[in-house]
C-alpha atoms as a PDB file:
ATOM      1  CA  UNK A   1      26.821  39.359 -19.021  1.00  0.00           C
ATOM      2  CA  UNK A   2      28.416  39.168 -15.672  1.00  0.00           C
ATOM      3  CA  UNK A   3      26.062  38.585 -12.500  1.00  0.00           C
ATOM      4  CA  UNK A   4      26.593  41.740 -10.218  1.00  0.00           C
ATOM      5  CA  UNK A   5      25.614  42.676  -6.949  1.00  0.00           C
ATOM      6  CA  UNK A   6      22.278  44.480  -8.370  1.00  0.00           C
ATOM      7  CA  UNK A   7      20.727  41.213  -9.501  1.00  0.00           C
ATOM      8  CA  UNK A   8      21.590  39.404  -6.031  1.00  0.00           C
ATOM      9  CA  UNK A   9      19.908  42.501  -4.512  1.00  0.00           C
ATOM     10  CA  UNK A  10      16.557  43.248  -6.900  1.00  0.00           C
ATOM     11  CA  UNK A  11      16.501  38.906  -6.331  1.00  0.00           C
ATOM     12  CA  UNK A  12      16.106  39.312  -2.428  1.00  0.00           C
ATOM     13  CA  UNK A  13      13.605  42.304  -2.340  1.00  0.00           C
ATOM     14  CA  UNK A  14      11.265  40.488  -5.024  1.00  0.00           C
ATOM     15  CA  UNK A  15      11.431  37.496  -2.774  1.00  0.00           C
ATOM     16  CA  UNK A  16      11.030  39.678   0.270  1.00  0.00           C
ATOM     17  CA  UNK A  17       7.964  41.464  -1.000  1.00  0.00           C
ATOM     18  CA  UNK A  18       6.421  38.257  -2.147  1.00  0.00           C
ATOM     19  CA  UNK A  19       6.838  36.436   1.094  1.00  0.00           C
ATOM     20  CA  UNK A  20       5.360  39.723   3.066  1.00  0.00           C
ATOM     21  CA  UNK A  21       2.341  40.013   0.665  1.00  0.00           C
ATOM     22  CA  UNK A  22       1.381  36.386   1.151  1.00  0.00           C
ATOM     23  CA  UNK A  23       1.379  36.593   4.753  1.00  0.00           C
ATOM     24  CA  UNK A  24       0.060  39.945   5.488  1.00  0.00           C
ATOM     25  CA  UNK A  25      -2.162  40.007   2.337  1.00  0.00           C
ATOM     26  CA  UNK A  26      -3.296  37.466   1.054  1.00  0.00           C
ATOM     27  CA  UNK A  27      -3.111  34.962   3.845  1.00  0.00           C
ATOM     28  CA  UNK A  28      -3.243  37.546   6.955  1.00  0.00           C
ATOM     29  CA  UNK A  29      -6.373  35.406   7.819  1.00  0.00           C
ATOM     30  CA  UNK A  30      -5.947  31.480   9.786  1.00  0.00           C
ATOM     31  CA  UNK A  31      -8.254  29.810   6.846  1.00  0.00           C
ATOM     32  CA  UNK A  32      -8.116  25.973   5.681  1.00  0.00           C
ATOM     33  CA  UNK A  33      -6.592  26.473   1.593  1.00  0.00           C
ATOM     34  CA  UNK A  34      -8.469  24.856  -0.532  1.00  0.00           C
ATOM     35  CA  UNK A  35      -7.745  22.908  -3.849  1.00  0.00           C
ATOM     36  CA  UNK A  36      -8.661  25.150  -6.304  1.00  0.00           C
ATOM     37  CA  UNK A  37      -6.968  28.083  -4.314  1.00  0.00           C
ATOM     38  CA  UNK A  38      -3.817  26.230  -4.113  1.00  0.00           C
ATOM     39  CA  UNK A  39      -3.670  25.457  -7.938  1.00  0.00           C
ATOM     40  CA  UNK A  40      -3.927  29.028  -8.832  1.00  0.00           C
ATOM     41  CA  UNK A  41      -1.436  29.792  -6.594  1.00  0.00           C
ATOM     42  CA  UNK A  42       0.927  27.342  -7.509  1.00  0.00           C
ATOM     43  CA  UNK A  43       0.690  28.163 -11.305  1.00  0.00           C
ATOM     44  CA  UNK A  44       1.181  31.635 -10.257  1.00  0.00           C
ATOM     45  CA  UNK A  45       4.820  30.498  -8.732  1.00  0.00           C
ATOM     46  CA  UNK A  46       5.216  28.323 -11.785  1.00  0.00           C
ATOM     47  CA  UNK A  47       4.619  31.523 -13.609  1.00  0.00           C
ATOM     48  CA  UNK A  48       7.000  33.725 -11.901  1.00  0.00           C
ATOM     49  CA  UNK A  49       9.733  30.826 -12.482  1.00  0.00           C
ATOM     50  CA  UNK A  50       8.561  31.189 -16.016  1.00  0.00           C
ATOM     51  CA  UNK A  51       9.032  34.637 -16.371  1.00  0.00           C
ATOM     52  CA  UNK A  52      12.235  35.026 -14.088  1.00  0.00           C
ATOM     53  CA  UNK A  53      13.698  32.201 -16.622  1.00  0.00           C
ATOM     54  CA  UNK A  54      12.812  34.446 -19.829  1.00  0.00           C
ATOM     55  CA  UNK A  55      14.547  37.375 -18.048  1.00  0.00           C
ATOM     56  CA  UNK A  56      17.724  34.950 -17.228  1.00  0.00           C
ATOM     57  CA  UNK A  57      17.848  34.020 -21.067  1.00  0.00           C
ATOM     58  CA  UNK A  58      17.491  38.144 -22.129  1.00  0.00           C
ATOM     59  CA  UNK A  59      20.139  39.313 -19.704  1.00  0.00           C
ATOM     60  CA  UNK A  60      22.464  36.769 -19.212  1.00  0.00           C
ATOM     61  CA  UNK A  61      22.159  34.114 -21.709  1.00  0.00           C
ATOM     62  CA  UNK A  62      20.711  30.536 -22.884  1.00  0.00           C
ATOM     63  CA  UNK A  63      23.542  28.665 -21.403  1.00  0.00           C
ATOM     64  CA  UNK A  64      22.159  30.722 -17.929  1.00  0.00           C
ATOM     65  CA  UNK A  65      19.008  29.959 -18.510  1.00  0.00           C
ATOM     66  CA  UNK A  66      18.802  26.566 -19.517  1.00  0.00           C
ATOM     67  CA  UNK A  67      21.238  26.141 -16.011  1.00  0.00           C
ATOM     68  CA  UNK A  68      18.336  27.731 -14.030  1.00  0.00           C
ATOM     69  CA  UNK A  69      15.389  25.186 -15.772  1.00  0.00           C
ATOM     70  CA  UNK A  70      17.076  22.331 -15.228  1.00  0.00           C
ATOM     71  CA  UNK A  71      18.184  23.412 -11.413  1.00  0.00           C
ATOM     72  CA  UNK A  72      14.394  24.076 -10.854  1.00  0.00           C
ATOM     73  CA  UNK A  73      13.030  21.108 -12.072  1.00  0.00           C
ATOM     74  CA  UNK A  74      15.565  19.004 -10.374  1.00  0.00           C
ATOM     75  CA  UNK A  75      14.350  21.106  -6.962  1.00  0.00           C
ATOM     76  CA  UNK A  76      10.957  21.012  -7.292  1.00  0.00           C
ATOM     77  CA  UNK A  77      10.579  17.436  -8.471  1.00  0.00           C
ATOM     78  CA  UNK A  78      13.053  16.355  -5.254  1.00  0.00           C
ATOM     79  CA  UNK A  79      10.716  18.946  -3.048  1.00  0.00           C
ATOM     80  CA  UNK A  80       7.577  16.661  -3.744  1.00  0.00           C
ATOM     81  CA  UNK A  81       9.116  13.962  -1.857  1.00  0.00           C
ATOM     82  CA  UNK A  82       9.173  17.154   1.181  1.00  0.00           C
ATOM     83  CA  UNK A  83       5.562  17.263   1.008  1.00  0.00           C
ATOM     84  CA  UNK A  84       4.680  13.716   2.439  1.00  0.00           C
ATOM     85  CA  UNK A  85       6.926  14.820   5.109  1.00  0.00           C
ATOM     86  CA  UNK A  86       4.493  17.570   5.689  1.00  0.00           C
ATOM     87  CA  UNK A  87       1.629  15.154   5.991  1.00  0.00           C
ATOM     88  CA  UNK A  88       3.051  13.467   8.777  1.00  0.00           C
ATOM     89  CA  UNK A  89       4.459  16.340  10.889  1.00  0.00           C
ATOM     90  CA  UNK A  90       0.798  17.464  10.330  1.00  0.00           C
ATOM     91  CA  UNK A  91      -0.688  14.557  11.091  1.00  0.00           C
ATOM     92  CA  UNK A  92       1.593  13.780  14.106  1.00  0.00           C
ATOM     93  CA  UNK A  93       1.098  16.931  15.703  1.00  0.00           C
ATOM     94  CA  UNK A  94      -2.357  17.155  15.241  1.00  0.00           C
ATOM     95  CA  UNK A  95      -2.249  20.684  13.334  1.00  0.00           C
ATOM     96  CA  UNK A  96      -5.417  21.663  11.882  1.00  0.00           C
ATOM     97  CA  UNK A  97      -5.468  22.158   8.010  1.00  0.00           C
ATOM     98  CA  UNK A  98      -6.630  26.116   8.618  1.00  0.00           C
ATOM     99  CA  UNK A  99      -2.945  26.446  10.591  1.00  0.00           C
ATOM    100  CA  UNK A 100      -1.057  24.665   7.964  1.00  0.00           C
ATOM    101  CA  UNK A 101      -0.075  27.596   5.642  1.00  0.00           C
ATOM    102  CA  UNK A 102       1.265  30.013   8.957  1.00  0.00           C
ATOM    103  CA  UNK A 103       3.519  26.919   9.486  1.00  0.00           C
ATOM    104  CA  UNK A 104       4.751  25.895   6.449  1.00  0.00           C
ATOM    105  CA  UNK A 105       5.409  29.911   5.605  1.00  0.00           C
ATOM    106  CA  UNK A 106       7.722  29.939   8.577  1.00  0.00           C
ATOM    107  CA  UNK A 107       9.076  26.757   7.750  1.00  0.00           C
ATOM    108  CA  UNK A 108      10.121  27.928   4.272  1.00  0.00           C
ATOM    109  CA  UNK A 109      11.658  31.508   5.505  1.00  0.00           C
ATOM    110  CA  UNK A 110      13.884  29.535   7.464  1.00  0.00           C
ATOM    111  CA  UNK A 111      14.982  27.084   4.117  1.00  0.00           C
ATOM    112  CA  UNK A 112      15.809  29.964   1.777  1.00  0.00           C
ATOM    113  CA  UNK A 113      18.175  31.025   4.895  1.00  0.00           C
ATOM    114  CA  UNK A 114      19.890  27.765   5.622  1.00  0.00           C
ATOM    115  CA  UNK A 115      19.986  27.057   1.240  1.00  0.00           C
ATOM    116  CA  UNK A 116      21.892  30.095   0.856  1.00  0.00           C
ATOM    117  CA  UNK A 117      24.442  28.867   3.421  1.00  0.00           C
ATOM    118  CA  UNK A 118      24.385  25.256   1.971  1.00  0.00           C
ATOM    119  CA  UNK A 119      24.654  26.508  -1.786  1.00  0.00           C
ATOM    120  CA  UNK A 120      27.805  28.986  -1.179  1.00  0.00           C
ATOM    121  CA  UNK A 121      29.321  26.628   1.111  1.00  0.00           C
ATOM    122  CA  UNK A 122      28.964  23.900  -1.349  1.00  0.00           C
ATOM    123  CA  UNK A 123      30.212  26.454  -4.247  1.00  0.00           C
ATOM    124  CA  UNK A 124      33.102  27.476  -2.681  1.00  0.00           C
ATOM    125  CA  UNK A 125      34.438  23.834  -1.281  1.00  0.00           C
ATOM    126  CA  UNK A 126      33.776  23.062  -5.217  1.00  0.00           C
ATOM    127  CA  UNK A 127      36.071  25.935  -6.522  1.00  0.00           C
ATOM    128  CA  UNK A 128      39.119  24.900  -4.136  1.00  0.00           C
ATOM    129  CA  UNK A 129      38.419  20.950  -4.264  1.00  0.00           C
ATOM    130  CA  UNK A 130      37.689  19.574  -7.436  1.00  0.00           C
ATOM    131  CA  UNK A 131      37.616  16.068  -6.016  1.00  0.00           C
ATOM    132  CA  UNK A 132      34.016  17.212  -4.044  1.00  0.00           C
ATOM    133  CA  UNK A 133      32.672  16.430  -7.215  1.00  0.00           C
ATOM    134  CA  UNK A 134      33.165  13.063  -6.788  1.00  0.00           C
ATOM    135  CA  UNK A 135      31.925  12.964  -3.316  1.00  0.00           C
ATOM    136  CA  UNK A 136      29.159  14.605  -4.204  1.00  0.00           C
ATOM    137  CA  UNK A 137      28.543  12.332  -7.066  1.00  0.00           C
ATOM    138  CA  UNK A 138      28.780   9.490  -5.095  1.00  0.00           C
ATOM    139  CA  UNK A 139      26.698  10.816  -2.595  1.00  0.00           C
ATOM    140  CA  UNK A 140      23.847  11.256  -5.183  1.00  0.00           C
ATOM    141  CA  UNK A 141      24.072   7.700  -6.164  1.00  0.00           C
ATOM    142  CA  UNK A 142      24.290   6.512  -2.784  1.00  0.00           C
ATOM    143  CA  UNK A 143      21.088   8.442  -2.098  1.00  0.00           C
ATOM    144  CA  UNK A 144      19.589   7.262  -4.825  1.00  0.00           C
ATOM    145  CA  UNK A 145      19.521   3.424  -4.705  1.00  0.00           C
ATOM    146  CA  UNK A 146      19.138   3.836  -0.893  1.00  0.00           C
ATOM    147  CA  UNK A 147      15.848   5.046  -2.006  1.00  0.00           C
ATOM    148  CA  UNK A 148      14.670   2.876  -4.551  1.00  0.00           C
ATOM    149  CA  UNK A 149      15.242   0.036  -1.406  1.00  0.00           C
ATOM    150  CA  UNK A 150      14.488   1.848   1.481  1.00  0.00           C
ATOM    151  CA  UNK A 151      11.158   0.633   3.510  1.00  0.00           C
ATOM    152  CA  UNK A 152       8.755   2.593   4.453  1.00  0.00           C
ATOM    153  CA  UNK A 153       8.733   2.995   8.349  1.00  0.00           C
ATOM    154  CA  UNK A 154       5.538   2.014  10.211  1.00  0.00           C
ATOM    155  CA  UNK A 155       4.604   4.902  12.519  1.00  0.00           C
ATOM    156  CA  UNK A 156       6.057   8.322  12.258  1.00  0.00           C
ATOM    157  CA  UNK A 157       7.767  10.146  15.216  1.00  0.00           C
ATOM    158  CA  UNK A 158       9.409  13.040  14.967  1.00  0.00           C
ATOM    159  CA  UNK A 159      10.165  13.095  18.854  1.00  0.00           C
ATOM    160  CA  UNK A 160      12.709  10.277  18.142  1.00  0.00           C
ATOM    161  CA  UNK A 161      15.055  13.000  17.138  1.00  0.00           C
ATOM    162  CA  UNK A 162      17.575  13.819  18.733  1.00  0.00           C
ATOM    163  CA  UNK A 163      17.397  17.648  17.911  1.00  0.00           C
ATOM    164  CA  UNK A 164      13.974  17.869  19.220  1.00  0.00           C
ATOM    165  CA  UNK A 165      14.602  15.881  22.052  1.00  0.00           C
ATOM    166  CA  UNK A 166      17.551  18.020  22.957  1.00  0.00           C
ATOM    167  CA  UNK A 167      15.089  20.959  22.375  1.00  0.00           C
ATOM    168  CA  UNK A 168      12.353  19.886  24.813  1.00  0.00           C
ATOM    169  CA  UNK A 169      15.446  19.024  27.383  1.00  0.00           C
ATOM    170  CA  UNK A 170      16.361  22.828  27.155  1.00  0.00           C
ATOM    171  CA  UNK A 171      12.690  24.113  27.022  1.00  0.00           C
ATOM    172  CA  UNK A 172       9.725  23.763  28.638  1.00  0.00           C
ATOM    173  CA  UNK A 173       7.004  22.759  26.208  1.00  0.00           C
ATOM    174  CA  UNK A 174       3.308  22.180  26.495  1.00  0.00           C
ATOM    175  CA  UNK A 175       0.530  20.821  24.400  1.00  0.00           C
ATOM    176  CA  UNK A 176      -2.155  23.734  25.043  1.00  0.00           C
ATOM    177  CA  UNK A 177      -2.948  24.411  21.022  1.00  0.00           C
ATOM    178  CA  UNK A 178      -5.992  27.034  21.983  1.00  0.00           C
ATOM    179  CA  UNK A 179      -4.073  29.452  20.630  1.00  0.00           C
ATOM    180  CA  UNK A 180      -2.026  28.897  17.244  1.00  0.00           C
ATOM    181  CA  UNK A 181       1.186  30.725  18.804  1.00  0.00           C
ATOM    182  CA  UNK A 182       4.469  29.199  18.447  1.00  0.00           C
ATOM    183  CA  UNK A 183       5.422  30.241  21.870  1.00  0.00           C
ATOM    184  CA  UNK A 184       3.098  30.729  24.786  1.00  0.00           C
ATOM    185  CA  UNK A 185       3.202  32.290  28.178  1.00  0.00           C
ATOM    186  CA  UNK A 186       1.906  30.553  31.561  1.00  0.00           C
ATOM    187  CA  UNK A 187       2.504  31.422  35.020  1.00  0.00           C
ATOM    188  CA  UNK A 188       5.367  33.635  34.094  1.00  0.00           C
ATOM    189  CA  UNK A 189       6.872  30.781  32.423  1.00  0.00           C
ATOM    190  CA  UNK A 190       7.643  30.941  28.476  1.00  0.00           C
ATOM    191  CA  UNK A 191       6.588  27.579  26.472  1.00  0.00           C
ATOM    192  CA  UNK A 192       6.657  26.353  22.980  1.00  0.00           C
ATOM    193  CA  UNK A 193       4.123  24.567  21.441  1.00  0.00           C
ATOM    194  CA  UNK A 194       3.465  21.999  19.250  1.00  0.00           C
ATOM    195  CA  UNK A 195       2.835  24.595  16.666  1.00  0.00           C
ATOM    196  CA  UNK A 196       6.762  25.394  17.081  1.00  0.00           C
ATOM    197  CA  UNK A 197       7.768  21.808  17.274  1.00  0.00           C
ATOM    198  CA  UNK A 198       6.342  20.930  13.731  1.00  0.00           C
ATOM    199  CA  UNK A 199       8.265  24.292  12.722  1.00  0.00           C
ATOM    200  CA  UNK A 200      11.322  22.381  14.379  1.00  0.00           C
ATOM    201  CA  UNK A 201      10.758  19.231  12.258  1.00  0.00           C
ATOM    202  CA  UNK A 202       9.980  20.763   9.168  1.00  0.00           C
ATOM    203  CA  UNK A 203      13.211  23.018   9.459  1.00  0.00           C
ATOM    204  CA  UNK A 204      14.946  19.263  10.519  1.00  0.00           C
ATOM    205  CA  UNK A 205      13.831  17.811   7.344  1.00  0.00           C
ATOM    206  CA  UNK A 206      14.272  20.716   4.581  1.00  0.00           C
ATOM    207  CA  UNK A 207      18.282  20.501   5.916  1.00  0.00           C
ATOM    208  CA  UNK A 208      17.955  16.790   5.653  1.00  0.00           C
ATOM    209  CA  UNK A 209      16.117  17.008   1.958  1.00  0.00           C
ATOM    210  CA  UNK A 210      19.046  20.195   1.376  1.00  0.00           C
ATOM    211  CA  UNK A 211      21.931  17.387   1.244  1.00  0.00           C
ATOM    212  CA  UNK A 212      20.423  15.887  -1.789  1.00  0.00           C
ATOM    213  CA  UNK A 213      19.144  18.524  -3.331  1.00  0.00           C
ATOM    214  CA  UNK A 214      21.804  20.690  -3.390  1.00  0.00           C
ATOM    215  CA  UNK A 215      24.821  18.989  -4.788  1.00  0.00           C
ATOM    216  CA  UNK A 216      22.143  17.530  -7.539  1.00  0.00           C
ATOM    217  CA  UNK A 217      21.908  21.543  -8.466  1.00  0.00           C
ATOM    218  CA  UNK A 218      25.809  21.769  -8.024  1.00  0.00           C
ATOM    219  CA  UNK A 219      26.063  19.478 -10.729  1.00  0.00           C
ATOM    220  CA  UNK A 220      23.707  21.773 -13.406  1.00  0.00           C
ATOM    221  CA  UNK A 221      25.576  25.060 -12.085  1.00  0.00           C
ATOM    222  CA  UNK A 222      27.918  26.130  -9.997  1.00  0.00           C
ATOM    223  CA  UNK A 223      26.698  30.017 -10.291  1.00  0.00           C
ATOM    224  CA  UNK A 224      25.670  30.421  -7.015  1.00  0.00           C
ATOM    225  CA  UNK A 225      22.676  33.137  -8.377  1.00  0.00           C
ATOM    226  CA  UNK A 226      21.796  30.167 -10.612  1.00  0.00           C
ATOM    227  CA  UNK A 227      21.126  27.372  -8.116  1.00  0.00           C
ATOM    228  CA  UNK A 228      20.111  29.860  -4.934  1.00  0.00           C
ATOM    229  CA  UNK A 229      17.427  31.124  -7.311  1.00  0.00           C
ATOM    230  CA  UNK A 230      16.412  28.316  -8.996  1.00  0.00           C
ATOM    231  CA  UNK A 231      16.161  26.442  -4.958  1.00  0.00           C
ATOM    232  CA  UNK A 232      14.254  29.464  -3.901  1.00  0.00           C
ATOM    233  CA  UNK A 233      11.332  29.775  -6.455  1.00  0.00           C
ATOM    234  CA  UNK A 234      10.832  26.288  -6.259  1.00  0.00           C
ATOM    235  CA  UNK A 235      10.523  26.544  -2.114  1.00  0.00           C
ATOM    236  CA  UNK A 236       8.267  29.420  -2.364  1.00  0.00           C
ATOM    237  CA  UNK A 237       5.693  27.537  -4.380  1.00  0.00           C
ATOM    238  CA  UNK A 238       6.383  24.355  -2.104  1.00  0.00           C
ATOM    239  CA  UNK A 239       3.398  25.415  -0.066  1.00  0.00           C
ATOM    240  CA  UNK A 240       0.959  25.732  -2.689  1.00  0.00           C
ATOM    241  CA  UNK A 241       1.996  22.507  -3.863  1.00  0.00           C
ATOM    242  CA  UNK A 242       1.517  20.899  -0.430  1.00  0.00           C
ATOM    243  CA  UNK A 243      -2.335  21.888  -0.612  1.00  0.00           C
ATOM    244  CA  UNK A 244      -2.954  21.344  -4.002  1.00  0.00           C
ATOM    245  CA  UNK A 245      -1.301  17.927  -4.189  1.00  0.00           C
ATOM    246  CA  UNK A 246      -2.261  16.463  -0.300  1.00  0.00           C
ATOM    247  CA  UNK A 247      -5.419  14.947  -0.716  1.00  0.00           C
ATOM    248  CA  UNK A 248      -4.159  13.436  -4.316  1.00  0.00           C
ATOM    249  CA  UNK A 249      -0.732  11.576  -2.575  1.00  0.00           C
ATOM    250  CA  UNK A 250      -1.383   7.986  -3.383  1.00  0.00           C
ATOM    251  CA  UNK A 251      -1.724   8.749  -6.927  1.00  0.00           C
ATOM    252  CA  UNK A 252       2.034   8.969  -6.582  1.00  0.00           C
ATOM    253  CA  UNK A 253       3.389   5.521  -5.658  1.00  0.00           C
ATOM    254  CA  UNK A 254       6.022   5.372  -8.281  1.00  0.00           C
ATOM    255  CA  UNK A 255       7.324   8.957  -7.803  1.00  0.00           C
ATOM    256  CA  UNK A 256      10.064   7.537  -5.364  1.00  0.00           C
ATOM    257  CA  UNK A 257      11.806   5.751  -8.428  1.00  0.00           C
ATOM    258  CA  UNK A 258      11.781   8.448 -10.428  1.00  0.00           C
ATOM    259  CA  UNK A 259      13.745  10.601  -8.319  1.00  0.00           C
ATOM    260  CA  UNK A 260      15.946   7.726  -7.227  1.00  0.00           C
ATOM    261  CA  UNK A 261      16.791   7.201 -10.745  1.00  0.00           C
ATOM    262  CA  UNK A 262      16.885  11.119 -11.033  1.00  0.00           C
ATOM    263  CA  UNK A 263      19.443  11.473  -7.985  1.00  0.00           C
ATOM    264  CA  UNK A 264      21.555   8.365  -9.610  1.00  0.00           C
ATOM    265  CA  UNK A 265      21.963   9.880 -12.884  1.00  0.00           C
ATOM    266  CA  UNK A 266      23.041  13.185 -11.687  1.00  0.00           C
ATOM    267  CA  UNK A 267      25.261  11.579  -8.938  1.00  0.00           C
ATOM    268  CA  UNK A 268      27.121   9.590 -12.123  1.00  0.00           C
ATOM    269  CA  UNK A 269      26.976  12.469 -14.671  1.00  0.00           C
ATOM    270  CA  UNK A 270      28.650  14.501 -11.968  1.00  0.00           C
ATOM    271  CA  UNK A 271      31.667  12.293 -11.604  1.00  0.00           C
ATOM    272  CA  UNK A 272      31.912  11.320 -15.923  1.00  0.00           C
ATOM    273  CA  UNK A 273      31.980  14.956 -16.345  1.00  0.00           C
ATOM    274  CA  UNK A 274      34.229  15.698 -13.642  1.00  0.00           C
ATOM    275  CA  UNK A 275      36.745  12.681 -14.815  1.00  0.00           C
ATOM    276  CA  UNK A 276      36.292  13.385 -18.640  1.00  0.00           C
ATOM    277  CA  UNK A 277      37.766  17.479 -17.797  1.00  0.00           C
ATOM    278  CA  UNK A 278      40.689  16.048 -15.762  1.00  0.00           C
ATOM    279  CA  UNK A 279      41.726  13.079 -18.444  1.00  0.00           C
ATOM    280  CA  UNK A 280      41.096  16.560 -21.215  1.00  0.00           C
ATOM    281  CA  UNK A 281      38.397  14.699 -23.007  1.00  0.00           C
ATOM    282  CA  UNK A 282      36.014  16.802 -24.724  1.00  0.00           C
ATOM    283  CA  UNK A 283      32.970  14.223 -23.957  1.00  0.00           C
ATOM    284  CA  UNK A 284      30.125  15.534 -21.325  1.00  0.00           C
ATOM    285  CA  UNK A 285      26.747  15.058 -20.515  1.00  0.00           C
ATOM    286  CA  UNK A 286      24.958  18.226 -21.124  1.00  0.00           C
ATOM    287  CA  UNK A 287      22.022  19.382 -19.319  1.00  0.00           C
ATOM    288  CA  UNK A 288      19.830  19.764 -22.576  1.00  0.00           C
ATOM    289  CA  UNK A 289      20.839  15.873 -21.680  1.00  0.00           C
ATOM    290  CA  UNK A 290      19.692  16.251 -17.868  1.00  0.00           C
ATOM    291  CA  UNK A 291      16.496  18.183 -18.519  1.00  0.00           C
ATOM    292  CA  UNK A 292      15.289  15.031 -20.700  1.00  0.00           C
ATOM    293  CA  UNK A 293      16.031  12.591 -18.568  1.00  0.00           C
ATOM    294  CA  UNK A 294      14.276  14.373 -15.739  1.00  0.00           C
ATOM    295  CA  UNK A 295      10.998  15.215 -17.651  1.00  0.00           C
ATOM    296  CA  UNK A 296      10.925  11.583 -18.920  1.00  0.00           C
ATOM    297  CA  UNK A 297      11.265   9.875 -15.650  1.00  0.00           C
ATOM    298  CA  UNK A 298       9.037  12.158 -14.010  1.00  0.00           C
ATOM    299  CA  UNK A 299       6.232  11.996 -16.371  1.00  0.00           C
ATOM    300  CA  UNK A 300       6.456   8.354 -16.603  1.00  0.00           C
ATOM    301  CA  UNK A 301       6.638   7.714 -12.747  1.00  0.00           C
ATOM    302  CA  UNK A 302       2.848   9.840 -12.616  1.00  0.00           C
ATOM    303  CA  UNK A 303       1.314   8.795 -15.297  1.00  0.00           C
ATOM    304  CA  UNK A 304       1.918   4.791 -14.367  1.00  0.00           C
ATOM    305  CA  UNK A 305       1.133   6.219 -10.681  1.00  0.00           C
ATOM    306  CA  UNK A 306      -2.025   7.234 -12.455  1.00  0.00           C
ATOM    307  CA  UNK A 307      -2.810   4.506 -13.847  1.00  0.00           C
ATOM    308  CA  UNK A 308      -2.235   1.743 -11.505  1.00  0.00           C
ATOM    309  CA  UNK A 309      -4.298   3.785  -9.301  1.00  0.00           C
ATOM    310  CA  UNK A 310      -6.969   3.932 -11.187  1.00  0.00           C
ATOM    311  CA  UNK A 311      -6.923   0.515 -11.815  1.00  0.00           C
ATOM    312  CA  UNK A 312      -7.343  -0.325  -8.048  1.00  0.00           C
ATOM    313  CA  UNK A 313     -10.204   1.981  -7.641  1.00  0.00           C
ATOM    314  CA  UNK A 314     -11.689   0.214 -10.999  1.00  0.00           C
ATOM    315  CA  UNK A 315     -11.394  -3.883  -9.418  1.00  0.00           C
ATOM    316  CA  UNK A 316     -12.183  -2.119  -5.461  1.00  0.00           C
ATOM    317  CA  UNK A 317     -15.402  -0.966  -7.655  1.00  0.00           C
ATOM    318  CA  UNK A 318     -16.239  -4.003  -9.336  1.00  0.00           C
ATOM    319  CA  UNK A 319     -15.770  -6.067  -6.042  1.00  0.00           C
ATOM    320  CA  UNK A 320     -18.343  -4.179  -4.588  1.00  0.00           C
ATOM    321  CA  UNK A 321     -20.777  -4.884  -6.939  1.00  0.00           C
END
């Protein structure tokens, strides 16, 4: 079954009622999210992945569907890595946890805009290069052991950019957070605040985390319904995650490996597959293939995250005793 205009369309409105629910609904109100809260709600995203994947096998196929799975896991598991970015912006700017879900709500309207751009921009240089697979590939790769040896910096600053010092060069900003406005008036004089700076930086980062992410989709699909909608549930229950998962971080250490070994094996299955269909070989790694190797690396990197953990807290406990 061909994917026609009427899917792209019932696609948008579902995510358009969703996102105006949430904000005018359920979250119309500035409170602080708590645990539980965010649990339900991100097994209710999970769930609507779920069922959205069912409805991709019924109308469109398995080979559809199993596309969309492994696109979503690859995007969510890489989207973790967004939320310790969140803790620092946070942090940084001094937002308070009760203002947290108006930003990051924001935040995430503006990444399903900018994916859509990056995913049929990357489609369509795809369909009339076939050597971007290789870039791409090698991209991933790059990425990848880049992040398995990359060192962690010591103090955060998102001012050290250059977009948003280019953006406080343009306009005025202040630090008055009385009011939880992006954009205040004073004197006659219009002003952001840092409410709409750590909008800024989040934007800044999703495009940043969007070059990864992306291409490793590309290399599962390259039906643009398939890896827009597969980026965009796993976005809208990014902010759920964030409050579910932030007081529980250190419990994952080891995650980085996993999705630098993740990012590396898509980055090389995308060129072998890519170099196997131009030499006519009939050898490919499948993403039944992909899908395994992403649950395995990702359950191992938490549970042994787990466990050292635990560990520490265990001797930190018998030290004190």
């Amino acid at each position: 079954m061909v994917i026609g205009i009427s899917f792209w369309i019932a696609f948008i409105v579902f995510v358009l009622v969703m996102l105006s629910l949430d904000l005018f609904v359920f979250h119309k109100k500035d409170t602080v999210v708590k645990v539980k809260e965010a649990l339900l709600w991100s097994l209710f995203w999970i769930s609507l992945a779920v069922a959205f994947n069912f409805g991709v096998f019924f109308f469109v196929g398995k080979v559809k569907a199993l596309e969309f799975l492994t696109g979503y896991l690859i995007e969510e598991s890489l989207s973790v890595d967004n939320l310790f970015v969140f803790i620092l912006i946070f942090g940084f700017f001094k937002i308070e946890p009760k203002y947290q879900h108006k930003v990051l709500f924001w935040g995430i309207l503006g990444a399903i805009i900018m994916r859509g751009i990056f995913i049929f921009a990357g489609v369509a240089l795809i369909q009339r290069f076939n050597w971007i697979m290789y870039l791409f590939g090698a991209f991933l790769v790059y990425t990848g052991i880049h992040m398995l040896f990359e060192k962690e910096e010591e103090e955060y600053n998102p001012n050290k950019n250059f977009l948003i010092r280019g953006f406080k060069k343009i306009f005025p900003v202040t630090q008055d957070m009385s009011r939880p406005h992006f954009f205040i008036r004073k004197n006659k004089i219009l002003y952001a605040t840092p409410f709409f700076i750590a909008l800024l930086v989040i934007e800044v980062s999703d495009l940043i985390f969007a070059v990864d992410s992306i291409p490793a989709v590309l290399s599962v699909s390259k039906d643009p319904f398939i890896v827009y909608t597969s980026n965009i549930f796993a976005i809208l229950g990014l902010r759920s995650l964030y409050f579910a998962l932030s007081g529980i971080m250190g419990y994952f250490f080891y995650l980085k490996y996993a999705l630098s070994g993740i990012l590396s094996f898509i980055g090389l299955k995308m060129c072998i597959n890519e170099l196997a269909s131009e030499l006519g070989y009939s050898f490919h790694i499948s993403n039944l293939a992909s899908l395994s190797v992403i649950v395995l690396l990702l359950t191992a990197s938490i549970l042994l995250s787990v466990a050292v953990k635990k560990n520490e807290e265990r001797k930190a406990l018998n030290s004190k005793k």
